[in-house]
C-alpha atoms as a PDB file:
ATOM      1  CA  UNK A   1      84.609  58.966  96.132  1.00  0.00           C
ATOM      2  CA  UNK A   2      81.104  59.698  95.057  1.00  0.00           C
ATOM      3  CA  UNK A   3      81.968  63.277  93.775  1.00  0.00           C
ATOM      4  CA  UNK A   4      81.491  63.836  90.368  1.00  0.00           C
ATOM      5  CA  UNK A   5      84.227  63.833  87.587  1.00  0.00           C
ATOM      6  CA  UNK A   6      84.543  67.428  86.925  1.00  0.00           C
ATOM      7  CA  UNK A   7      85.245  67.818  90.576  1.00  0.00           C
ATOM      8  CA  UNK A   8      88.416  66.682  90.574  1.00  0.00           C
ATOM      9  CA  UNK A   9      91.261  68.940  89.566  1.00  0.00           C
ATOM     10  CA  UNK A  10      95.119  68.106  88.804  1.00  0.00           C
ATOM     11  CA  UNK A  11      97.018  71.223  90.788  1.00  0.00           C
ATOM     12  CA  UNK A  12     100.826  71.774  91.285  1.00  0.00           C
ATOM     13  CA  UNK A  13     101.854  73.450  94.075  1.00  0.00           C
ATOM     14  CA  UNK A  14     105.937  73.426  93.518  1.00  0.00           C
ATOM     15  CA  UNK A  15     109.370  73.020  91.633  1.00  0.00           C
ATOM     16  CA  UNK A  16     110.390  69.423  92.779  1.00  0.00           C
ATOM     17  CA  UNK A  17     113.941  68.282  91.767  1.00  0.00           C
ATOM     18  CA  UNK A  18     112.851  66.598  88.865  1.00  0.00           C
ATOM     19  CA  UNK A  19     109.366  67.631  88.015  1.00  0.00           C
ATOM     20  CA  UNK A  20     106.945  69.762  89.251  1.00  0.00           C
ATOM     21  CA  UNK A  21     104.674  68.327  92.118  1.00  0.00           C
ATOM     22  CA  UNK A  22     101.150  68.244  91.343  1.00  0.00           C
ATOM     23  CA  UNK A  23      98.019  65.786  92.095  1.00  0.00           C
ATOM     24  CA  UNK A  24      94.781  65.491  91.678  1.00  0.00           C
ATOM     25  CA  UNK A  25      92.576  67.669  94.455  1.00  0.00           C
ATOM     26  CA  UNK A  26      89.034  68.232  95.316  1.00  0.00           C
ATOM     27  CA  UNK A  27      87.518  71.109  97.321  1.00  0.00           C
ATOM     28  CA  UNK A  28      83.828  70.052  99.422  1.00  0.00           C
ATOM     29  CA  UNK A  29      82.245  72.564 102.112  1.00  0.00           C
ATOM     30  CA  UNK A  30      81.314  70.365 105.006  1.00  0.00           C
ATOM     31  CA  UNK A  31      79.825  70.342 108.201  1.00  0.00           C
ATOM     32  CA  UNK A  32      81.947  68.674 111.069  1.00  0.00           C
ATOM     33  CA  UNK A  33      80.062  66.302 113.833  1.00  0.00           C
ATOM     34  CA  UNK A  34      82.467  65.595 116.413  1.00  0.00           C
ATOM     35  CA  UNK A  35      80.592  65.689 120.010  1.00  0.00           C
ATOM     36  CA  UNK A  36      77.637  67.290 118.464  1.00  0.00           C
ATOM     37  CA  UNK A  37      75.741  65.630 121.210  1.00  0.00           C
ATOM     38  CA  UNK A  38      77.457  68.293 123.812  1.00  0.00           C
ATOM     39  CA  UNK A  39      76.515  71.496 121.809  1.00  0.00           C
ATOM     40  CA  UNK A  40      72.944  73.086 121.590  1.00  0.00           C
ATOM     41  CA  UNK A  41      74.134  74.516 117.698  1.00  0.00           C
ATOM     42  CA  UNK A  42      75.250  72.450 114.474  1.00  0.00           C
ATOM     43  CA  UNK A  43      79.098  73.665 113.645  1.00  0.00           C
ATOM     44  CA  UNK A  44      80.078  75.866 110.651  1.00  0.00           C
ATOM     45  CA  UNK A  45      80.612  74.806 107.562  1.00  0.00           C
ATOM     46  CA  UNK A  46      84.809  73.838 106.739  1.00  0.00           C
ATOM     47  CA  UNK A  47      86.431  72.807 103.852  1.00  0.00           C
ATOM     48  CA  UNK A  48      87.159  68.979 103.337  1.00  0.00           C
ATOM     49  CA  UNK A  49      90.411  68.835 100.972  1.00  0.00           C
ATOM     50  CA  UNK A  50      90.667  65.690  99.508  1.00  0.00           C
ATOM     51  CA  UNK A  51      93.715  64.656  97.389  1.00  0.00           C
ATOM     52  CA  UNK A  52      93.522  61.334  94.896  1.00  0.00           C
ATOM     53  CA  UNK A  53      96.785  60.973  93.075  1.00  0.00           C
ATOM     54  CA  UNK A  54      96.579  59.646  89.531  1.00  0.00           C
ATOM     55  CA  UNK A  55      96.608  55.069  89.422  1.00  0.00           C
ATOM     56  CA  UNK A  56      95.588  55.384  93.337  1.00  0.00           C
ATOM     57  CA  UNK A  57      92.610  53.402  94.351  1.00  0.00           C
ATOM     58  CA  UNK A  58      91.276  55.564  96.559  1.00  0.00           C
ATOM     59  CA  UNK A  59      92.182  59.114  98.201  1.00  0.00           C
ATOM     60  CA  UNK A  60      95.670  59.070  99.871  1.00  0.00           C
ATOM     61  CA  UNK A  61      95.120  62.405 102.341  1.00  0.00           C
ATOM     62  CA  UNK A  62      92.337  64.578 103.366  1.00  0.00           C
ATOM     63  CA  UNK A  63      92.701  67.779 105.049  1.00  0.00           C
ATOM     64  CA  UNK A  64      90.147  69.569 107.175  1.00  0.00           C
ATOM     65  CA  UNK A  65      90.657  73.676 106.943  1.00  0.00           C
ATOM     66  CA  UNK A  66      88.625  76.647 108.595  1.00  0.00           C
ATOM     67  CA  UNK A  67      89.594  78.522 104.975  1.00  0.00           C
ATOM     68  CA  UNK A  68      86.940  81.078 104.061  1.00  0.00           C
ATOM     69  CA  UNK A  69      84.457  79.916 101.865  1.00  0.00           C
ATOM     70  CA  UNK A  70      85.783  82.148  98.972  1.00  0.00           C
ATOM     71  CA  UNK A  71      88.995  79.985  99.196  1.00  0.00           C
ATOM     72  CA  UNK A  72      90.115  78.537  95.802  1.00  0.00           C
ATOM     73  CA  UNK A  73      91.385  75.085  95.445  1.00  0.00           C
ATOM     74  CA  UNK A  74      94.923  76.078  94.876  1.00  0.00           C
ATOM     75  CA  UNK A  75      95.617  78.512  97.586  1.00  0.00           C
ATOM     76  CA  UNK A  76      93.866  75.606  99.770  1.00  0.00           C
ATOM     77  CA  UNK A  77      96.312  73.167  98.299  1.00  0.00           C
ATOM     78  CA  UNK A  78      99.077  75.759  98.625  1.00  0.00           C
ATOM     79  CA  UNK A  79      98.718  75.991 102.647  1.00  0.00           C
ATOM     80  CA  UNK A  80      98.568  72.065 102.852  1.00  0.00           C
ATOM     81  CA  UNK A  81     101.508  71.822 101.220  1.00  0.00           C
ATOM     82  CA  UNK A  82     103.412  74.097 103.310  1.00  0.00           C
ATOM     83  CA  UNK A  83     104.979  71.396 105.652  1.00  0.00           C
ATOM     84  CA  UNK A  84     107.832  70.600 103.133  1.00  0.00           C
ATOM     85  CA  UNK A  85     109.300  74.491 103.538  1.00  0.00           C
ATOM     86  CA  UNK A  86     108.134  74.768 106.854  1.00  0.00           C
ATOM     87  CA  UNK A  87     110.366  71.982 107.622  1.00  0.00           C
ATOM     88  CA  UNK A  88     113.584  73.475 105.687  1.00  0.00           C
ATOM     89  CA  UNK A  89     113.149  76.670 107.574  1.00  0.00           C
ATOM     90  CA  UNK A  90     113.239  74.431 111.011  1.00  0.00           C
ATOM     91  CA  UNK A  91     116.223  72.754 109.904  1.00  0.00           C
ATOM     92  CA  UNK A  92     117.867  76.146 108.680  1.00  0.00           C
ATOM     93  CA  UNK A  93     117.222  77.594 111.925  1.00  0.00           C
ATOM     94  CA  UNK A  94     118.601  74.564 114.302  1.00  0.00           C
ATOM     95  CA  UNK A  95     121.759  74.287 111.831  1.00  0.00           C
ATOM     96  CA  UNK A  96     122.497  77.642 110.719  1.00  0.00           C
ATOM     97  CA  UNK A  97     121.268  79.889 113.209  1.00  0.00           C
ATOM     98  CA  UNK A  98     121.952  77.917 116.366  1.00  0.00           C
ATOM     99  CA  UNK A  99     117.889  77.552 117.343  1.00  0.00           C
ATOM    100  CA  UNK A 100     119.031  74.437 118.939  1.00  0.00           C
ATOM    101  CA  UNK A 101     122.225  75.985 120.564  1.00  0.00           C
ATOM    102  CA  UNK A 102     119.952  76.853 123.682  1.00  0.00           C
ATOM    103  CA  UNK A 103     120.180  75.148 127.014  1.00  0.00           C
ATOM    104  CA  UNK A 104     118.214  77.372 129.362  1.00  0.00           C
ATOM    105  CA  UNK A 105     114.614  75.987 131.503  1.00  0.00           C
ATOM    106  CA  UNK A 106     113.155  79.361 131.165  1.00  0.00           C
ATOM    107  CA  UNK A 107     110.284  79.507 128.432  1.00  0.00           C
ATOM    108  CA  UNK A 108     111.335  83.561 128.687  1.00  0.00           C
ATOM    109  CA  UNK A 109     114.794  82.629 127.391  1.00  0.00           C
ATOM    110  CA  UNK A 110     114.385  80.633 124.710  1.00  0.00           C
ATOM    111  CA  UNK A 111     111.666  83.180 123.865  1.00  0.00           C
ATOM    112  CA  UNK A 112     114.640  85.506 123.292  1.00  0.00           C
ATOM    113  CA  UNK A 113     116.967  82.697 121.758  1.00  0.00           C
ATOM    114  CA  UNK A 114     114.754  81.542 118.992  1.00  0.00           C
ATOM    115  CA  UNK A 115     113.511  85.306 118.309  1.00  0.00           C
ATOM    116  CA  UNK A 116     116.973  86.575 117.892  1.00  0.00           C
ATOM    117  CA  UNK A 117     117.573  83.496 115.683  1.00  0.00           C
ATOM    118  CA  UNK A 118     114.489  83.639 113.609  1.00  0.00           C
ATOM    119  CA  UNK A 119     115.558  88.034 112.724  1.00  0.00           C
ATOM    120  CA  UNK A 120     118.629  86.689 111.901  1.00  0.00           C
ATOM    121  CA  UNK A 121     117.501  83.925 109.258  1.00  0.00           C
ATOM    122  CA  UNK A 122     114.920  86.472 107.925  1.00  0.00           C
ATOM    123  CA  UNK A 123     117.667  89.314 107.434  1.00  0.00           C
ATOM    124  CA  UNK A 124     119.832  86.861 105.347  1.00  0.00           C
ATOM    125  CA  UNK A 125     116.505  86.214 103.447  1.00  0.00           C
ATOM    126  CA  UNK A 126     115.968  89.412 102.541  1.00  0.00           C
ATOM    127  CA  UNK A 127     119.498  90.292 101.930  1.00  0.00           C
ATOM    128  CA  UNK A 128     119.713  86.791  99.359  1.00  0.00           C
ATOM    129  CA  UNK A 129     116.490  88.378  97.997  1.00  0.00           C
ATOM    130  CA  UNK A 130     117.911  91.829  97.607  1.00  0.00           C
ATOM    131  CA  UNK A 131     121.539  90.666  96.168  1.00  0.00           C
ATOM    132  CA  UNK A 132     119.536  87.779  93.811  1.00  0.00           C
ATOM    133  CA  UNK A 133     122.482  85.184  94.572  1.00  0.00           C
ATOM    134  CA  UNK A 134     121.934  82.130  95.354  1.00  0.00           C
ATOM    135  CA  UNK A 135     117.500  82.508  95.277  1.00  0.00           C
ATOM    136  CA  UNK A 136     117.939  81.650  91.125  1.00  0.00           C
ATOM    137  CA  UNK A 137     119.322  78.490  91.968  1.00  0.00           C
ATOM    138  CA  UNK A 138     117.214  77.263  94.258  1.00  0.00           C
ATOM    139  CA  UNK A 139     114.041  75.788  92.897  1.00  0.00           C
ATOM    140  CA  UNK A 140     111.923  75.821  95.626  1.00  0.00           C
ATOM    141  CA  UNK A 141     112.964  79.360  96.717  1.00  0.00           C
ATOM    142  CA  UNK A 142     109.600  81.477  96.569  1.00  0.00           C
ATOM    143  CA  UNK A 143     110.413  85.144  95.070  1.00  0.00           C
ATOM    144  CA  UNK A 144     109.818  87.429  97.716  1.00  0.00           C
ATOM    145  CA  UNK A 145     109.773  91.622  97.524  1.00  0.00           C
ATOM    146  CA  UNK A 146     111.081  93.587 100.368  1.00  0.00           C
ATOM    147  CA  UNK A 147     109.099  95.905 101.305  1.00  0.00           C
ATOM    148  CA  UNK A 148     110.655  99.686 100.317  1.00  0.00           C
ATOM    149  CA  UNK A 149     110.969 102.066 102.994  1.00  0.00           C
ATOM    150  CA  UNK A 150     109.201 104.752 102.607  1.00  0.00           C
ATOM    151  CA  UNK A 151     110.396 108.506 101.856  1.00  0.00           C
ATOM    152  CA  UNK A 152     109.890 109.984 105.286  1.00  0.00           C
ATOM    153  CA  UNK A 153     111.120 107.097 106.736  1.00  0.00           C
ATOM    154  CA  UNK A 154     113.427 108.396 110.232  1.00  0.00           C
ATOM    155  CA  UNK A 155     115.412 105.439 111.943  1.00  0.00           C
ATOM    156  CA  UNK A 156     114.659 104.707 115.582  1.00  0.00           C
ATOM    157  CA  UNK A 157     117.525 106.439 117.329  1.00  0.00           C
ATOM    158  CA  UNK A 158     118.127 108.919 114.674  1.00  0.00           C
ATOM    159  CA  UNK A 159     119.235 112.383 115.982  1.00  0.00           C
ATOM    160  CA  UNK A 160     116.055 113.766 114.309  1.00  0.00           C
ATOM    161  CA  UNK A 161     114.029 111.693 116.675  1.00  0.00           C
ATOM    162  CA  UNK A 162     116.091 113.630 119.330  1.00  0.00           C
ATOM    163  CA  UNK A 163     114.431 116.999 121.133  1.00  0.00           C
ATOM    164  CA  UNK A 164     115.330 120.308 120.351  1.00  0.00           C
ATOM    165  CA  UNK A 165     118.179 121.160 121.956  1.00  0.00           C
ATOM    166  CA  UNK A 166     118.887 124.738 120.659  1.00  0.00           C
ATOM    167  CA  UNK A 167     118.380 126.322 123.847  1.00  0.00           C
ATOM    168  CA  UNK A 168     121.912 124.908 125.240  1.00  0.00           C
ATOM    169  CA  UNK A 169     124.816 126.328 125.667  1.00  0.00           C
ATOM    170  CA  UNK A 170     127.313 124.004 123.428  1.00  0.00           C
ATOM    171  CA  UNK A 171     130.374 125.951 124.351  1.00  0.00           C
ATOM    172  CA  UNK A 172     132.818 123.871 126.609  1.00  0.00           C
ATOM    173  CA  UNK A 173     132.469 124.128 129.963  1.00  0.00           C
ATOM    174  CA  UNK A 174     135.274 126.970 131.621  1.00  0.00           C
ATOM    175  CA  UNK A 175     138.087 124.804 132.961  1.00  0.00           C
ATOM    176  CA  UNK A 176     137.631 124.873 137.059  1.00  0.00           C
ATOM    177  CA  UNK A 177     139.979 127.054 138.891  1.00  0.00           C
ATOM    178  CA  UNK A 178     142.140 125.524 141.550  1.00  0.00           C
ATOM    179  CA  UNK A 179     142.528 126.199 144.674  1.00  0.00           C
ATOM    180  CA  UNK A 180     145.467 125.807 146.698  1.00  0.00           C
ATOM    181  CA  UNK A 181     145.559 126.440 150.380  1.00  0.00           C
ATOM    182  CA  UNK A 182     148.548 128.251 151.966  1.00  0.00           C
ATOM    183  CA  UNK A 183     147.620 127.217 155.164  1.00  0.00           C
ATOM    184  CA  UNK A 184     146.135 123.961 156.897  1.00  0.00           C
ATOM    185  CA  UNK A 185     142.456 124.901 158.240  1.00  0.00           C
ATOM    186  CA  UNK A 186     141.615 123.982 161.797  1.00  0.00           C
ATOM    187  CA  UNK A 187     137.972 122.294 162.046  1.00  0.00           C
ATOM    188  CA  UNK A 188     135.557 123.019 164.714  1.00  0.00           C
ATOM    189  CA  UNK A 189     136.529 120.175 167.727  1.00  0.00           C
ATOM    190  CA  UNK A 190     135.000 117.313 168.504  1.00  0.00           C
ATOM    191  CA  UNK A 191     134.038 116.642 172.222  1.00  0.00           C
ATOM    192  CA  UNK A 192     134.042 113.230 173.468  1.00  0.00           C
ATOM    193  CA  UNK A 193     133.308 112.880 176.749  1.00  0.00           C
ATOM    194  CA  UNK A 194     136.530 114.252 178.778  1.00  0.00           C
ATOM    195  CA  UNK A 195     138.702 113.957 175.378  1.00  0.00           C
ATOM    196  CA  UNK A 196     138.973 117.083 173.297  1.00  0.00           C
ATOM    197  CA  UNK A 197     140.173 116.287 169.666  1.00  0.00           C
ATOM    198  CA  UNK A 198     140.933 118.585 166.915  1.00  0.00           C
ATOM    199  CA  UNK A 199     140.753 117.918 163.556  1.00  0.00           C
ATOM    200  CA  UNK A 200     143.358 119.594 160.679  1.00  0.00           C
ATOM    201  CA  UNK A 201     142.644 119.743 156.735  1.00  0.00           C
ATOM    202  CA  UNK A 202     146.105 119.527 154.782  1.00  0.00           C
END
């Protein structure tokens, strides 16, 4: 509260459903003391993000980042304000993607589940991104480019990925000749103590 005036900046950080959401921020480097007591060396310097709406008497929220120092105020308030989306992608997942379908105990499984439901919600993304439908109506919807793929770019799996196979003979294989047997073959015989047997192929 003791900053100066010109310290304070009004910054909006997104489309609401009405108006844009903005608020008045300040950016301070400071030096955390928590336990100092335990350590032999002060801490680094952080950022303290401070955020005073307009007719408050006093601060509402302060956020402590490990930003670099080169930060600017906005891409600091930018982060903060993350939560919102964060927590419409959660809720996109559990709904639409079943993230919340899973009932294993395994940590391994669900490590599967959730990453097989997560590449699913990003390649509907990208494919909203790519077709532009439904991204234009959305307000809050950031504007994303996919990434091109580049010109020697060979699909995993491809048959150019494959080894050389020009050495091979391609040709169908001759069909087998068959065999017939006029007569029954006699095996050698099997001794078993005083028993002789003999054994016959048909």
């Amino acid at each position: 509260m003791a900053l100066p005036a010109q310290a304070w900046r009004t910054v909006t950080w997104r489309e609401g459903s009405n108006s844009e959401l903005s608020s008045r921020f300040a950016g301070v480097r400071v030096r955390p003391a928590h336990r100092d007591y335990q350590g032999t060396q002060m801490r680094g310097e952080e950022w303290l993000l401070i955020e005073w709406p307009d007719g408050e008497a006093e601060p509402t929220k302060y956020f402590l980042t490990t930003a670099p120092s080169g930060a600017t105020l906005e891409q600091m308030v930018f982060v903060a304000k993350m939560r919102w989306r964060i927590e419409r992608d959660y809720q996109d997942l559990k709904q639409e993607f079943g993230l919340g379908h899973y009932e294993g105990r395994g940590w391994r499984g669900f490590h599967h589940h959730a990453t097989l439901s997560i590449a699913a919600y990003g390649f509907l993304m990208a494919e909203r991104l790519r077709a532009g439908t439904a991204v234009s109506s959305k307000k809050n919807f950031a504007q994303r480019q996919v990434p091109a793929v580049p010109e020697d770019y060979i699909p995993r799996g491809s048959p150019a990925h494959a080894a050389s196979r020009s050495g091979l003979d391609h040709d169908a294989a001759p069909a087998l000749e068959r065999r017939t047997r006029k007569r029954s073959g006699a095996l050698p015989s099997l001794q078993v103590g005083k028993l002789k047997i003999k054994f016959m192929t048909q």
